[in-house]
Protein backbone atom coordinates (compact mmCIF):
# COMPACT_ATOMS: atom_id res chain seq x y z
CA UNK A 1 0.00 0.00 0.00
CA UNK A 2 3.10 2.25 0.78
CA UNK A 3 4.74 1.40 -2.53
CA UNK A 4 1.17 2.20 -4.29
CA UNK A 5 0.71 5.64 -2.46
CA UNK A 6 4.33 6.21 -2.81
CA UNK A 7 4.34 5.82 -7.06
CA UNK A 8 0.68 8.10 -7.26
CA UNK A 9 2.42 10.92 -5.11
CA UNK A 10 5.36 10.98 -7.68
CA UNK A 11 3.08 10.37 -10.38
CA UNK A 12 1.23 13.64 -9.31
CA UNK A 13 4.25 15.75 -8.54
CA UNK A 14 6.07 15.40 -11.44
CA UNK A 15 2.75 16.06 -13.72
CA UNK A 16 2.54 19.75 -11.38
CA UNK A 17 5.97 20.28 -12.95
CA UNK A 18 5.31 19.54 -16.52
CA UNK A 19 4.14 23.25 -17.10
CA UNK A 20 7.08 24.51 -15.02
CA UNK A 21 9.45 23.12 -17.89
CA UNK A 22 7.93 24.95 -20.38
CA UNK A 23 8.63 28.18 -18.93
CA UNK A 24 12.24 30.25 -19.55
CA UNK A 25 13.92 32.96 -17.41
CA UNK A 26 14.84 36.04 -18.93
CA UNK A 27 18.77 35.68 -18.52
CA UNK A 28 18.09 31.78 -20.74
CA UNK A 29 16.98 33.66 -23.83
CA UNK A 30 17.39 38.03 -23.51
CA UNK A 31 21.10 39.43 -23.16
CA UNK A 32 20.66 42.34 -20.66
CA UNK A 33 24.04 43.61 -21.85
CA UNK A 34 22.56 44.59 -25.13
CA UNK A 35 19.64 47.03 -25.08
CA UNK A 36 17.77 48.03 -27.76
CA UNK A 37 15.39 50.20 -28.97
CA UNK A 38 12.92 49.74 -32.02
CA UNK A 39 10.84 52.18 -33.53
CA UNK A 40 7.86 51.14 -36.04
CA UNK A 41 4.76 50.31 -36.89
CA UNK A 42 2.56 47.73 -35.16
CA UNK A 43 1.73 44.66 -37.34
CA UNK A 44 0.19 41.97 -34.83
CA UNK A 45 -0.63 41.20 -30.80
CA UNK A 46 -0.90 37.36 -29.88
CA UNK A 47 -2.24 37.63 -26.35
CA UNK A 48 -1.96 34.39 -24.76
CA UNK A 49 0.05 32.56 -22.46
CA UNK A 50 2.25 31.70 -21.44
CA UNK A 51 3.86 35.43 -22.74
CA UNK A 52 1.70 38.13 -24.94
CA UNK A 53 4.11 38.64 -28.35
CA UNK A 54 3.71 41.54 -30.20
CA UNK A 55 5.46 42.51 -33.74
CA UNK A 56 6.59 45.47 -35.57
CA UNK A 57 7.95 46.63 -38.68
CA UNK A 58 10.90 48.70 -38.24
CA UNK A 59 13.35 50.41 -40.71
CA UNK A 60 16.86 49.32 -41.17
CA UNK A 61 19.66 51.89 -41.81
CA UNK A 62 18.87 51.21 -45.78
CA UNK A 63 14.94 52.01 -45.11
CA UNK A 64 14.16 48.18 -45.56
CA UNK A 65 11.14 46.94 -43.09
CA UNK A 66 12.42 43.96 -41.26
CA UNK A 67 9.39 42.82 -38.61
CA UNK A 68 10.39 42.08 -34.57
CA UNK A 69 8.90 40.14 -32.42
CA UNK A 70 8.82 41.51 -28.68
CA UNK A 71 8.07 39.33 -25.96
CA UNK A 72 6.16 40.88 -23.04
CA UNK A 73 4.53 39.12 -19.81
CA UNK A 74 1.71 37.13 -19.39
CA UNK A 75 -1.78 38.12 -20.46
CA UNK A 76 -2.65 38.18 -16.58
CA UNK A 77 0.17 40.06 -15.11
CA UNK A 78 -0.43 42.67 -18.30
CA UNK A 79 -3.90 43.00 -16.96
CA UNK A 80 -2.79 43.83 -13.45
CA UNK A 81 -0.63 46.90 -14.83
CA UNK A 82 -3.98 47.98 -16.70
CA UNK A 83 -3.28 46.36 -20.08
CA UNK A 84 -5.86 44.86 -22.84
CA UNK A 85 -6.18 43.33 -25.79
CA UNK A 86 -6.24 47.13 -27.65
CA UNK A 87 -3.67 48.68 -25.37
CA UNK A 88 -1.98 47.85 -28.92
CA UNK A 89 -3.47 47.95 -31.98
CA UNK A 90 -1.76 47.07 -36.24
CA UNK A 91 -1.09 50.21 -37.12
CA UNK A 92 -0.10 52.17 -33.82
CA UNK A 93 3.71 53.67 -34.31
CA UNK A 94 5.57 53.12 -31.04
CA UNK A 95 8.87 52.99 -29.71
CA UNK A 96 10.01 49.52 -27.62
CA UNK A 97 13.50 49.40 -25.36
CA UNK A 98 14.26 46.37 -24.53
CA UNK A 99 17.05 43.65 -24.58
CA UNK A 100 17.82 41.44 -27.72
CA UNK A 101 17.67 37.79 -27.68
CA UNK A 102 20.90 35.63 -27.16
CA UNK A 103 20.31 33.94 -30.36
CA UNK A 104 20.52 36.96 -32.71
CA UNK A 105 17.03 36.30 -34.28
CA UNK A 106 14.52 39.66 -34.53
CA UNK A 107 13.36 38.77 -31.21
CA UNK A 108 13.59 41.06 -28.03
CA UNK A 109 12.22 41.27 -24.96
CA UNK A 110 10.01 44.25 -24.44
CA UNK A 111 10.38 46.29 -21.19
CA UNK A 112 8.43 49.67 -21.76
CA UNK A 113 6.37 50.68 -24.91
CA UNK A 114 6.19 54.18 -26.17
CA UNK A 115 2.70 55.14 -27.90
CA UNK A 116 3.03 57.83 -30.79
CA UNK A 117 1.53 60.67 -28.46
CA UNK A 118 4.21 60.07 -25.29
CA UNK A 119 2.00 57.43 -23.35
CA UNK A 120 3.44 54.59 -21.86
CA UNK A 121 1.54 51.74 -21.93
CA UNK A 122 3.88 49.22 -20.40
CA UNK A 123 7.05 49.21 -18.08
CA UNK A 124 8.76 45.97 -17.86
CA UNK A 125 8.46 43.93 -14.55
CA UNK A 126 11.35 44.00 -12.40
CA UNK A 127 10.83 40.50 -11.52
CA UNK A 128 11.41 39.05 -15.29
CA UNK A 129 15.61 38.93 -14.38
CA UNK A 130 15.93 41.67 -16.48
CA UNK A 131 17.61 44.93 -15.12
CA UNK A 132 15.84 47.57 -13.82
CA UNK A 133 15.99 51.38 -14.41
């Protein structure tokens, strides 16, 4: 009976931890030794989880769009910090800073978002292990 109780209590702990695997830190994937900052033009918002992507064209120095992906947090913790689905719409010209991805792909991770008229509409967390300001 021990043996049985002992196999469904490992059996259930290591099922909790299946979604805990899925999930990265910021210091696996962003470099926070290499900030950026990206201005352009809104093209798509995925809001789900386990983070809420968002993409944007943006000019290179030869005035070629090349589209970014910017990771923010989860749909949940955006909604504490007053964020919706239309906090950012295809269209809207922003400006992100953030911190590039290890990997050198288009991909950063987006710690405070700029709206054309001078509204913020995010600040990073200061508990994704990225640095703070």
């Amino acid at each position: 009976m021990k043996r049985i109780a002992l196999v469904l209590m490992t059996g259930i702990l290591l099922a909790l931890a299946v979604p805990l695997l899925a999930h990265h830190s910021f210091a696996a994937e962003y470099d926070s030794s290499k900030p950026v900052t990206l201005k352009g033009t809104v093209t798509k918002l995925e809001w789900m989880n386990p983070h809420a992507r968002f993409y944007v064209d943006v000019k290179d120095d030869k005035g070629a769009s090349i589209n970014w992906e910017l990771e923010l947090g989860s749909p949940n913790g955006l909604m504490r910090k007053g964020w919706t689905r239309n906090s950012l719409k295809p269209g809207d010209e922003i400006v992100v800073e953030g911190y590039l991805a290890k990997d050198g792909s288009k991909l950063a991770n987006a710690r405070q978002v700029t709206l054309g008229d001078g509204r913020k509409v995010f600040a990073g967390a200061a508990d994704d292990g990225g640095p703070t300001k």
